[in-house]
C-alpha atoms as a PDB file:
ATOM      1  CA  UNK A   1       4.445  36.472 -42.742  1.00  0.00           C
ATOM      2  CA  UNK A   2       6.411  33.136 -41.341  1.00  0.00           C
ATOM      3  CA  UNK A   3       5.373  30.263 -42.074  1.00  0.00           C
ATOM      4  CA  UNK A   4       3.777  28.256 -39.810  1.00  0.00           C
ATOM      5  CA  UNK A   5       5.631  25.231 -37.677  1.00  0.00           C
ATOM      6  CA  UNK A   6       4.048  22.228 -38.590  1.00  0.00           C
ATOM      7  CA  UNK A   7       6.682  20.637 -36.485  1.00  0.00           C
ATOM      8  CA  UNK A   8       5.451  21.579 -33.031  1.00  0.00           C
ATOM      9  CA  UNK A   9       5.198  20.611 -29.681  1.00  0.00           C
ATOM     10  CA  UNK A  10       1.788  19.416 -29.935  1.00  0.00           C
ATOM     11  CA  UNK A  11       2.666  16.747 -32.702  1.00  0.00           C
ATOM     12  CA  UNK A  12       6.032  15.934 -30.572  1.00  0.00           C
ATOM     13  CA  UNK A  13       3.722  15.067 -28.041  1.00  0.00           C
ATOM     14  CA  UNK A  14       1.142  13.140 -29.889  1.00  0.00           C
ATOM     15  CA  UNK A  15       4.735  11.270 -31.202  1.00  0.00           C
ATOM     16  CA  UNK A  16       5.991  10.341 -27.951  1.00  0.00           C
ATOM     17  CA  UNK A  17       2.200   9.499 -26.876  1.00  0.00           C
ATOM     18  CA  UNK A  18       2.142   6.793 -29.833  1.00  0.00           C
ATOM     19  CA  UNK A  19       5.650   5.254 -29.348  1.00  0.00           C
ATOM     20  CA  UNK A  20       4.436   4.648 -26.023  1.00  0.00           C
ATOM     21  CA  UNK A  21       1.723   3.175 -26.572  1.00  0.00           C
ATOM     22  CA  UNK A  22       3.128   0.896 -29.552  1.00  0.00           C
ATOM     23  CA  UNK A  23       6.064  -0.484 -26.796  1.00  0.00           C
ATOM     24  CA  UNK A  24       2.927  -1.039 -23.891  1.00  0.00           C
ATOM     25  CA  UNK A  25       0.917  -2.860 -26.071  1.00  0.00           C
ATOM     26  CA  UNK A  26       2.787  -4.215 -28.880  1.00  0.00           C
ATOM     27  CA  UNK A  27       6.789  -4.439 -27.580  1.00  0.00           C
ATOM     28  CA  UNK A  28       9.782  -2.984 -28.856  1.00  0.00           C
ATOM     29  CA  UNK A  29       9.375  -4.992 -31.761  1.00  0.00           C
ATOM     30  CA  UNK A  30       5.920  -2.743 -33.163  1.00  0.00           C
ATOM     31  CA  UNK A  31       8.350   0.495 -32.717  1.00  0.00           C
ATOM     32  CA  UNK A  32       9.393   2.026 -35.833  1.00  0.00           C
ATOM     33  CA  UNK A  33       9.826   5.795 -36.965  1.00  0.00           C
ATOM     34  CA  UNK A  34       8.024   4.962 -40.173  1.00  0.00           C
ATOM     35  CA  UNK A  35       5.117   3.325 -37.704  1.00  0.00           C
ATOM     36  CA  UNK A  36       4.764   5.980 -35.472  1.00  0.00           C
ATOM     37  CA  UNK A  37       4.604   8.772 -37.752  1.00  0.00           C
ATOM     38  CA  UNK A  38       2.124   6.270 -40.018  1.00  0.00           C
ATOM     39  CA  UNK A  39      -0.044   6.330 -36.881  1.00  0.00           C
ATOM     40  CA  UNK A  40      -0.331  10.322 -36.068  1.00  0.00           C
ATOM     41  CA  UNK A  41      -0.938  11.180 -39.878  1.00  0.00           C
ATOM     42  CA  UNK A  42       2.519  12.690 -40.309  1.00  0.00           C
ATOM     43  CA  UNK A  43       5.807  11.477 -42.255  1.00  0.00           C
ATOM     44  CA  UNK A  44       9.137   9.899 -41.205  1.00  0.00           C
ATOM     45  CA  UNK A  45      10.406  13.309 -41.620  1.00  0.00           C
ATOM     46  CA  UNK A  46       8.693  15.056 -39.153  1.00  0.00           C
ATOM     47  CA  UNK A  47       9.956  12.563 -36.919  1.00  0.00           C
ATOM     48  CA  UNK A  48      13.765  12.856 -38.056  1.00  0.00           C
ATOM     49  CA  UNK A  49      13.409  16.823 -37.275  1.00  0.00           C
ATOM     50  CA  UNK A  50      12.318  16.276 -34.191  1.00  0.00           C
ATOM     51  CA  UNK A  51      14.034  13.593 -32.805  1.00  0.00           C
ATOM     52  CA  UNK A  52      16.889  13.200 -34.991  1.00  0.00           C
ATOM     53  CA  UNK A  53      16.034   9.439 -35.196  1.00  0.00           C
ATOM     54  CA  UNK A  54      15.426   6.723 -33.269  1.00  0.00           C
ATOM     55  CA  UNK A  55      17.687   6.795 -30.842  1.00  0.00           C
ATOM     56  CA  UNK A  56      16.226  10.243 -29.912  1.00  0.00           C
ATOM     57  CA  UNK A  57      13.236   9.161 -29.754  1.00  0.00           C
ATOM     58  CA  UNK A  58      13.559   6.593 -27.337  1.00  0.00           C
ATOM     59  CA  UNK A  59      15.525   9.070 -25.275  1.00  0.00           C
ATOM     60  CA  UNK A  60      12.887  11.728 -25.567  1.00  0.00           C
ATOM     61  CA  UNK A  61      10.308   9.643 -24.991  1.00  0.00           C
ATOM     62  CA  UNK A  62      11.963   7.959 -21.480  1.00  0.00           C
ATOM     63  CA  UNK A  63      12.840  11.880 -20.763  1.00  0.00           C
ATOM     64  CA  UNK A  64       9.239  12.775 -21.417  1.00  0.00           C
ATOM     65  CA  UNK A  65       7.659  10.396 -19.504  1.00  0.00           C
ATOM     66  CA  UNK A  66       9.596  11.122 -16.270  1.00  0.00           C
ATOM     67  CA  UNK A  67       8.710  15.250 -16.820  1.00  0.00           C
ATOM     68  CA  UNK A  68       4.826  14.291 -16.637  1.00  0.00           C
ATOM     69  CA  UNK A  69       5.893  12.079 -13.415  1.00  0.00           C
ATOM     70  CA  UNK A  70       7.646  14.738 -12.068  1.00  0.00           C
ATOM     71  CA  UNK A  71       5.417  17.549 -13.115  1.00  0.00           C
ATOM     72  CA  UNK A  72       2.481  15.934 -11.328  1.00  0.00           C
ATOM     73  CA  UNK A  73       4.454  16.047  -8.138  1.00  0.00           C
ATOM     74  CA  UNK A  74       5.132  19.063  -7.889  1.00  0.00           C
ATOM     75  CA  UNK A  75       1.661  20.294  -8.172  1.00  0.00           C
ATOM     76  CA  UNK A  76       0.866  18.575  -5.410  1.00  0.00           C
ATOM     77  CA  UNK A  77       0.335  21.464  -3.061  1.00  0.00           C
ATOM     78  CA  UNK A  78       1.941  21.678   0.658  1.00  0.00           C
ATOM     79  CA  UNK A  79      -0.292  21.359   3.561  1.00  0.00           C
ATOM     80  CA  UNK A  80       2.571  22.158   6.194  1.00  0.00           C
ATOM     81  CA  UNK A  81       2.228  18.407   7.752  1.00  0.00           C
ATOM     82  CA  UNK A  82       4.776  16.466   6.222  1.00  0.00           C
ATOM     83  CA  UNK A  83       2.595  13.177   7.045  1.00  0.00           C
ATOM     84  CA  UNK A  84      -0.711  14.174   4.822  1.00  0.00           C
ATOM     85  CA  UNK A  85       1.769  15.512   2.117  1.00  0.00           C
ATOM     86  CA  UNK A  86       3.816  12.417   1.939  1.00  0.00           C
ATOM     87  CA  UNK A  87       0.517  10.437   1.202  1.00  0.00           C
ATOM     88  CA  UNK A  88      -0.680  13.234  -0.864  1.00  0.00           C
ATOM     89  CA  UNK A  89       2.484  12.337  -3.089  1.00  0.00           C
ATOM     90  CA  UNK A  90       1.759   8.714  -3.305  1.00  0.00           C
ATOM     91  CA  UNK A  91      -1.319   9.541  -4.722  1.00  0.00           C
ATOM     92  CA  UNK A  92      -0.694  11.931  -7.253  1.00  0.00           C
ATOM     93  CA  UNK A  93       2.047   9.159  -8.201  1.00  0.00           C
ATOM     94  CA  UNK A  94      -0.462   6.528  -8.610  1.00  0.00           C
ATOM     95  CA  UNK A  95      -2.783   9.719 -10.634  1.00  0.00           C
ATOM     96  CA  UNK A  96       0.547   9.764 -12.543  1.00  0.00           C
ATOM     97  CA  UNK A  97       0.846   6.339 -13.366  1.00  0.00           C
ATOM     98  CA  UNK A  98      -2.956   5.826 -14.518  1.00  0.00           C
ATOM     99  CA  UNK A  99      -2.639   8.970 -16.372  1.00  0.00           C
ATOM    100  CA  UNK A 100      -0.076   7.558 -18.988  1.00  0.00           C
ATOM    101  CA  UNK A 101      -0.045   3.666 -18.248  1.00  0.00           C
ATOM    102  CA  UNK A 102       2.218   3.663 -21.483  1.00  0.00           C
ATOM    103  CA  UNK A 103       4.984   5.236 -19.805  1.00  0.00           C
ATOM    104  CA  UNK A 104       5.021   3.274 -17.197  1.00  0.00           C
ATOM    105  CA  UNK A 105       6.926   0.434 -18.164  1.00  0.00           C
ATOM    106  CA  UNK A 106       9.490   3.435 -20.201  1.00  0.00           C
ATOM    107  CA  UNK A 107      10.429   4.614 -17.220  1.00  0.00           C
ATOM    108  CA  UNK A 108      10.375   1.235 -14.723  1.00  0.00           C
ATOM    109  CA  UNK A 109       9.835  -2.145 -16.617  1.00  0.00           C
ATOM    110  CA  UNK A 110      13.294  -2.174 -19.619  1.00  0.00           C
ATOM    111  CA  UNK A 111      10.516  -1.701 -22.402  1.00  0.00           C
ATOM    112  CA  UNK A 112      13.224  -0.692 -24.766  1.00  0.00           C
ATOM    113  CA  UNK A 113      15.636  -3.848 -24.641  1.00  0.00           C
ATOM    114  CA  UNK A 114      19.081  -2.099 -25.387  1.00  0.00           C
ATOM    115  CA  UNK A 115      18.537   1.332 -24.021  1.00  0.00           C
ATOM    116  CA  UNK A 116      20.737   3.213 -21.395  1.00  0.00           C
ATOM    117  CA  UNK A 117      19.681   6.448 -20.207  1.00  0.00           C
ATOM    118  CA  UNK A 118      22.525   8.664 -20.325  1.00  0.00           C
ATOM    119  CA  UNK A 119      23.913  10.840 -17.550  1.00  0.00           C
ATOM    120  CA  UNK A 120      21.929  13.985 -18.085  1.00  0.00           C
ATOM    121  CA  UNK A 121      18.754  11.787 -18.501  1.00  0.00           C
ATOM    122  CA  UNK A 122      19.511   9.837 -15.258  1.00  0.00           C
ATOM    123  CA  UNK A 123      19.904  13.099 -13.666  1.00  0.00           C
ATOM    124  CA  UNK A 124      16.441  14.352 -15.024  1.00  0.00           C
ATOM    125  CA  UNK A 125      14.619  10.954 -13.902  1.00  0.00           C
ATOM    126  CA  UNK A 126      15.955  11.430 -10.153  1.00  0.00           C
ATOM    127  CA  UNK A 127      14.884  14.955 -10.390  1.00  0.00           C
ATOM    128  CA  UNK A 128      11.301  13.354 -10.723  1.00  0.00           C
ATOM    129  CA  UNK A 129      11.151  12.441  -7.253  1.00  0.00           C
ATOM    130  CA  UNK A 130      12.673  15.515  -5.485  1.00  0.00           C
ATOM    131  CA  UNK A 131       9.298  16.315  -4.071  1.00  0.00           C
ATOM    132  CA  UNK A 132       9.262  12.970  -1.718  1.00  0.00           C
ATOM    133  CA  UNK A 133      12.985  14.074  -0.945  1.00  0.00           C
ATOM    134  CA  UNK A 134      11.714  17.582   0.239  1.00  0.00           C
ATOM    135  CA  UNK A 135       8.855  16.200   2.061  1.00  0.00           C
ATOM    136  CA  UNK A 136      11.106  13.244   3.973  1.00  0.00           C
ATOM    137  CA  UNK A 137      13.681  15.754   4.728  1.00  0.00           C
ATOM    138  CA  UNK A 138      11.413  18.284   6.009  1.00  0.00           C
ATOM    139  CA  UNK A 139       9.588  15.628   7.927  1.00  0.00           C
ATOM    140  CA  UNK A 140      13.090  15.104   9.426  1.00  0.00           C
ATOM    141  CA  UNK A 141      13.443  18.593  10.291  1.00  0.00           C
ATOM    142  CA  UNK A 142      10.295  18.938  11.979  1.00  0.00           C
ATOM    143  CA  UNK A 143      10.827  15.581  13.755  1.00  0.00           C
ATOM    144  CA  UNK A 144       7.795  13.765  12.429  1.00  0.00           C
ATOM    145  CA  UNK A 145      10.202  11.435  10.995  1.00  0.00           C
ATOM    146  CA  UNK A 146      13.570   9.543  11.473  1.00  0.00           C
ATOM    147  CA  UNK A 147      15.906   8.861   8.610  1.00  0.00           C
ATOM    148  CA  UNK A 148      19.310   8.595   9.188  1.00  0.00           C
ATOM    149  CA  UNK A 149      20.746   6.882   6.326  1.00  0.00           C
ATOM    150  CA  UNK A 150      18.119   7.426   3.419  1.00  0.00           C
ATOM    151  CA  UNK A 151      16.244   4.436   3.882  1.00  0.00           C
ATOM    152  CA  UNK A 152      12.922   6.318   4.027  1.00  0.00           C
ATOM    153  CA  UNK A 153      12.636   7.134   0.223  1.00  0.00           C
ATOM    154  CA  UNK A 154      13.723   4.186  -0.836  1.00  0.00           C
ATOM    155  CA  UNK A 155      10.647   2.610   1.544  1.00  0.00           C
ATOM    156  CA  UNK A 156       8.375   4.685   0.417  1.00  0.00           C
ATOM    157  CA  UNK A 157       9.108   4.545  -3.312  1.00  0.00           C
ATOM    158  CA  UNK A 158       9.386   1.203  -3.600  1.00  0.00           C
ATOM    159  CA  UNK A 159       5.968   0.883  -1.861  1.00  0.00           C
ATOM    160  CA  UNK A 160       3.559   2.780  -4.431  1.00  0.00           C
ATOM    161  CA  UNK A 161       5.791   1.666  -6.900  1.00  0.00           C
ATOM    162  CA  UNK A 162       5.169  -1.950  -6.433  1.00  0.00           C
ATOM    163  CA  UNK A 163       1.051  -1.025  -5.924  1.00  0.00           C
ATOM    164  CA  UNK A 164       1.102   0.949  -8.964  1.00  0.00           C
ATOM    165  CA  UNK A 165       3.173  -2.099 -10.951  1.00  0.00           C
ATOM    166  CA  UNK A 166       0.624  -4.640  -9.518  1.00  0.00           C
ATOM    167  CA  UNK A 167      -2.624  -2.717 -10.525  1.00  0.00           C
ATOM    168  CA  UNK A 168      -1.176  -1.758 -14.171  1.00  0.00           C
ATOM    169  CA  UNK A 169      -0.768  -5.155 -14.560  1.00  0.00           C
ATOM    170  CA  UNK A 170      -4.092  -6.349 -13.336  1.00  0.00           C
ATOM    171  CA  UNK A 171      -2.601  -8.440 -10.677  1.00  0.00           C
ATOM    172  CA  UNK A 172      -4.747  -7.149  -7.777  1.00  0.00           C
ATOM    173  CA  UNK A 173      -7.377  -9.341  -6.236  1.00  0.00           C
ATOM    174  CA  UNK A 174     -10.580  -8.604  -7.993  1.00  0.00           C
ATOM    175  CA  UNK A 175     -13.194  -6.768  -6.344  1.00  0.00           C
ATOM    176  CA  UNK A 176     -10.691  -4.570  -4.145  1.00  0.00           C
ATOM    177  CA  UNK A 177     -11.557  -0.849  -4.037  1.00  0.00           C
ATOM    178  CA  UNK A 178      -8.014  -0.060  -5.532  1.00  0.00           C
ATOM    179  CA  UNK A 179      -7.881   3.717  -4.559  1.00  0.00           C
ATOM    180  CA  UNK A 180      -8.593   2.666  -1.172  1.00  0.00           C
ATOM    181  CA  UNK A 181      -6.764   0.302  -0.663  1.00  0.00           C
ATOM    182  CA  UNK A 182      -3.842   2.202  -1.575  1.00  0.00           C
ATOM    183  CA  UNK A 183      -4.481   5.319   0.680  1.00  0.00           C
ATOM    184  CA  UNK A 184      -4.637   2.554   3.304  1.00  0.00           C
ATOM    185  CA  UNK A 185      -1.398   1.139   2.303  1.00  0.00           C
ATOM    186  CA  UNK A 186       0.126   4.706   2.057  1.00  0.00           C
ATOM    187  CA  UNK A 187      -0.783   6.026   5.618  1.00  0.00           C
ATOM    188  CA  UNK A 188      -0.045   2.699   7.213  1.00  0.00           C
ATOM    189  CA  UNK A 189       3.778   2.937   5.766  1.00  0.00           C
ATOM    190  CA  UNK A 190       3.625   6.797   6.730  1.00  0.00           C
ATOM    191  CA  UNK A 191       2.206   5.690  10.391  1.00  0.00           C
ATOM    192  CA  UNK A 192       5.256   3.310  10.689  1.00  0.00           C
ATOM    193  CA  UNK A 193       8.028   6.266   9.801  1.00  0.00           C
ATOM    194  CA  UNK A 194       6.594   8.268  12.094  1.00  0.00           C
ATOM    195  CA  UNK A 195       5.901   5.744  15.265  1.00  0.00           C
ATOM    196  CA  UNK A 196      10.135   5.308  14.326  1.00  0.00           C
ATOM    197  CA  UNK A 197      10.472   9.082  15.131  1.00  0.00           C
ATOM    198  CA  UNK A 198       8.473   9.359  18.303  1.00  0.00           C
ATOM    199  CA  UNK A 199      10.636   5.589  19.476  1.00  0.00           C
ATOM    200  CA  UNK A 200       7.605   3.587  19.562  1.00  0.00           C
ATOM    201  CA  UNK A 201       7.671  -0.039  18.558  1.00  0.00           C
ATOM    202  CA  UNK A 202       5.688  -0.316  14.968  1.00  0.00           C
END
C-alpha cells in the first residue's frame, strides 16, 4: 500500500493562506518558513518540499493569489451583452478581493519589499484578467463599445481596483452601502464606454 502524502495540496494551501495573512497583518518582517509552518501545525520541512524555500514561497504564494483572481473570473458566466457582463466582472473582482483580503496587497500593494515576479509569473498574473479582455473586445465587435488603442481595460481596471483598494483599507465614508455603491460606480463607467461607441457626448 503507498504511503500516504502528507505533503498535499490541501496543506500547500493552508501554507500560502498563512504567509498571506502574516505579510497583511504583520509585514514582511512576521514572514518566516519556520513561522508559517509553526502556525499550520507542520515543520520547516514540509515547507522546504514544497516550496523549495523562501523564495518559492513568495513566488507561489504571488502565483497563487492571482489563480483565485483569475479563477473567479472566469466563472463568471456570459449573458451575451457585453455591458451586464463587464459589470458582472467587476463584481466578482471585488467577490475576489473580499474573498482573500490577504492577497490583495501580494498581488497590488509591494507586500514583499524585494520581490520581482519573474517572466512566466508576469505572464500568469496578466492571464488573470483575460476575461475583461474578452468581454471589451467582444463589446468592440458587437459595437457596444469603442476602443481603439486599449484604453478601455486599463479604465476599467484601474476603476474597481482603486474601489476595492479604498474599501480594504477602510477608507470609504462610513455608512455607505459599499456593494452599492460600487455597482453604481461600475455601470456608470460601463454607461460612459458605451455613450463613446454610439458618439454621444458622456
Amino acid at each position: 500500500m503507498p504511503r500516504p502524502r502528507t505533503h498535499d495540496e490541501a496543506l500547500r494551501v493552508r501554507l500560502l493562506d498563512r504567509a498571506g495573512e502574516l505579510l497583511s497583518r504583520e509585514g514582511a518582517a512576521a514572514l518566516s518558513l519556520r513561522r508559517v509552518a509553526a502556525d499550520v501545525g507542520t515543520s520547516t520541512t514540509a515547507v522546504y518540499s514544497l516550496f523549495g524555500g523562501k523564495p518559492g514561497l513568495v513566488r507561489a504564494l504571488y502565483l497563487e493569489a492571482f489563480h483565485r483572481l483569475g479563477t473567479r473570473l472566469r466563472a463568471v458566466p456570459a449573458t451575451g451583452d457585453p455591458a451586464e457582463d463587464l459589470v458582472r466582472l467587476g463584481i466578482a473582482y471585488r467577490a475576489s478581493a473580499l474573498a482573500d483580503p490577504h492577497l490583495y496587497a501580494v498581488m497590488f500593494g509591494g507586500a514583499i519589499p524585494g520581490f520581482e515576479p519573474d517572466d512566466d509569473a508576469t505572464q500568469h498574473s496578466r492571464a488573470a484578467l483575460d476575461p475583461l479582455l474578452a468581454v471589451i473586445g467582444s463589446g468592440v465587435h458587437s459595437g457596444v463599445f469603442t476602443d481603439t488603442d486599449g484604453t478601455m481595460a486599463v479604465a476599467c481596471w484601474a476603476i474597481v481596483h482603486g474601489l476595492v483598494s479604498l474599501e480594504l483599507l477602510g477608507n470609504l465614508p462610513p455608512g455607505l452601502d459599499l456593494a452599492a455603491t460600487y455597482e453604481r460606480a461600475l455601470r456608470a463607467n460601463t454607461a460612459g464606454w458605451m455613450a463613446a461607441a454610439a458618439g454621444r457626448e458622456v
